[in-house]
C-alpha atoms as a PDB file:
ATOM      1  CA  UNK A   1      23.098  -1.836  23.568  1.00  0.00           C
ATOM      2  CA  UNK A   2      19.337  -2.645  23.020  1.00  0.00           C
ATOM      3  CA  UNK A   3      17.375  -2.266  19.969  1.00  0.00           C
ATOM      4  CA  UNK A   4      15.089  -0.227  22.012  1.00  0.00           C
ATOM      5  CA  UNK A   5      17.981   2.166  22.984  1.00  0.00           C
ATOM      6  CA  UNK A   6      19.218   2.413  19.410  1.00  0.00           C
ATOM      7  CA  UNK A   7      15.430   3.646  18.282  1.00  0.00           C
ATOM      8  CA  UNK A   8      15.887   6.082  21.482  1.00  0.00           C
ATOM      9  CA  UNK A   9      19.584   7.395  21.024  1.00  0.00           C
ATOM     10  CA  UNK A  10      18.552   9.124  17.084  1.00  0.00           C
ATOM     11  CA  UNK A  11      18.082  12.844  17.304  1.00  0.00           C
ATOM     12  CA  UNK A  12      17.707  15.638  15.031  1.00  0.00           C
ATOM     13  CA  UNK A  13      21.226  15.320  14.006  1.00  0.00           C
ATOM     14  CA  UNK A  14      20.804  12.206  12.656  1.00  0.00           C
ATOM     15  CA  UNK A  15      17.397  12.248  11.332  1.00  0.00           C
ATOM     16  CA  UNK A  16      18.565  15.250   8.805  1.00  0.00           C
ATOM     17  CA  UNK A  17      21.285  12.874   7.937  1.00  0.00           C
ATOM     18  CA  UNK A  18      19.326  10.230   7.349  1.00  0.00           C
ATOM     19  CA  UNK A  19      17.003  12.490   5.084  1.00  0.00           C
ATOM     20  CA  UNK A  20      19.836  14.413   3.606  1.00  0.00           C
ATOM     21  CA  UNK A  21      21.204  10.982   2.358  1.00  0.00           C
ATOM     22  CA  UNK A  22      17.495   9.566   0.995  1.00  0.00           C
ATOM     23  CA  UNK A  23      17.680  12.576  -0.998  1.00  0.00           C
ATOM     24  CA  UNK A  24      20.597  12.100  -2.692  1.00  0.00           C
ATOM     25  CA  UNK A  25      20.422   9.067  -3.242  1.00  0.00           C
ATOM     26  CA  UNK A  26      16.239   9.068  -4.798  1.00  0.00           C
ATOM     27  CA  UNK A  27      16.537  12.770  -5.825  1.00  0.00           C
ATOM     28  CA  UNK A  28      13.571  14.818  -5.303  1.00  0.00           C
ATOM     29  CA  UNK A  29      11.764  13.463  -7.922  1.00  0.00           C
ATOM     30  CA  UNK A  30      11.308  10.232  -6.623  1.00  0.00           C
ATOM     31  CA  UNK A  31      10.521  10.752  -2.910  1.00  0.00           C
ATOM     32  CA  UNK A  32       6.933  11.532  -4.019  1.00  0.00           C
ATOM     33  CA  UNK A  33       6.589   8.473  -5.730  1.00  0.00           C
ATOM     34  CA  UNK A  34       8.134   6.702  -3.413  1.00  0.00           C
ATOM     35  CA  UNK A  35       5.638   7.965  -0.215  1.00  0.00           C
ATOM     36  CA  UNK A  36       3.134   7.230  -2.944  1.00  0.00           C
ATOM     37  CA  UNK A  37       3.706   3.309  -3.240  1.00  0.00           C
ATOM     38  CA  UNK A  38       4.585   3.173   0.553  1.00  0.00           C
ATOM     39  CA  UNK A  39       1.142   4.624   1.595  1.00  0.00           C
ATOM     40  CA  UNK A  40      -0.521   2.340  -0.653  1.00  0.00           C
ATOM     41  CA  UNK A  41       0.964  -1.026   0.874  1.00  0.00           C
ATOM     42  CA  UNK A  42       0.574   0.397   4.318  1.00  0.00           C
ATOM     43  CA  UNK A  43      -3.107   0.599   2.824  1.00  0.00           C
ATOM     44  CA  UNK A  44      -3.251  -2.598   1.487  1.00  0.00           C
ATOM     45  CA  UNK A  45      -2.059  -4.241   4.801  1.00  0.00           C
ATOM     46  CA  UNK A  46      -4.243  -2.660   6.955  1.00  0.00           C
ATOM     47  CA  UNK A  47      -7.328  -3.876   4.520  1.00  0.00           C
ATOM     48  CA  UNK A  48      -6.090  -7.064   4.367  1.00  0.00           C
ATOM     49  CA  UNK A  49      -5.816  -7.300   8.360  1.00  0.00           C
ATOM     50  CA  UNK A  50      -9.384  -6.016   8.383  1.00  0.00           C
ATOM     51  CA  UNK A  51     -10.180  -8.781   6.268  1.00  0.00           C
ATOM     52  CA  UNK A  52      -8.414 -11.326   8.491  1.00  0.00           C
ATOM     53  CA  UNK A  53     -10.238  -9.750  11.572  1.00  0.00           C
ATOM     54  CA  UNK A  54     -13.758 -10.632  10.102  1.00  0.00           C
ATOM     55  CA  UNK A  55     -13.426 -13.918   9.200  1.00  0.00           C
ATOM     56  CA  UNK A  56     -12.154 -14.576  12.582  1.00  0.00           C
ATOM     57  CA  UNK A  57     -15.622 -13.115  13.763  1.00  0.00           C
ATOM     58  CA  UNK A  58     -17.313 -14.863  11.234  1.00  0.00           C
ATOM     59  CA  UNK A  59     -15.725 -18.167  11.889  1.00  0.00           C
ATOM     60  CA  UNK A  60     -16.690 -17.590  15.567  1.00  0.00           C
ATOM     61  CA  UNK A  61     -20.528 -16.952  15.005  1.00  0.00           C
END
């Protein structure tokens, strides 16, 4: 069994599961801060790839 068929074989079932456990584990406190800090390095990568991006261009010109 694939990787790809792994991502494709998770259903409902298992997503609850999945959050049902998170939630226990964090509480429900700390999911917040936790989507918090992830959103903010999803941020910061996607800056820093638009940074990357224009001194490609830049070196090109």
């Amino acid at each position: 069994m694939t990787f790809s068929n792994i991502i494709l074989a998770i259903g409902p079932w298992q997503i609850g599961i999945i959050v049902l456990v998170v939630l226990l584990l964090f509480g429900g406190k700390k999911i917040p801060e936790l989507m918090r800090g992830l959103g903010s390095g999803i941020k910061e990568f996607k800056d820093a790839s638009k940074e990357d991006e224009q001194l490609d261009e830049n070196k090109k010109d």
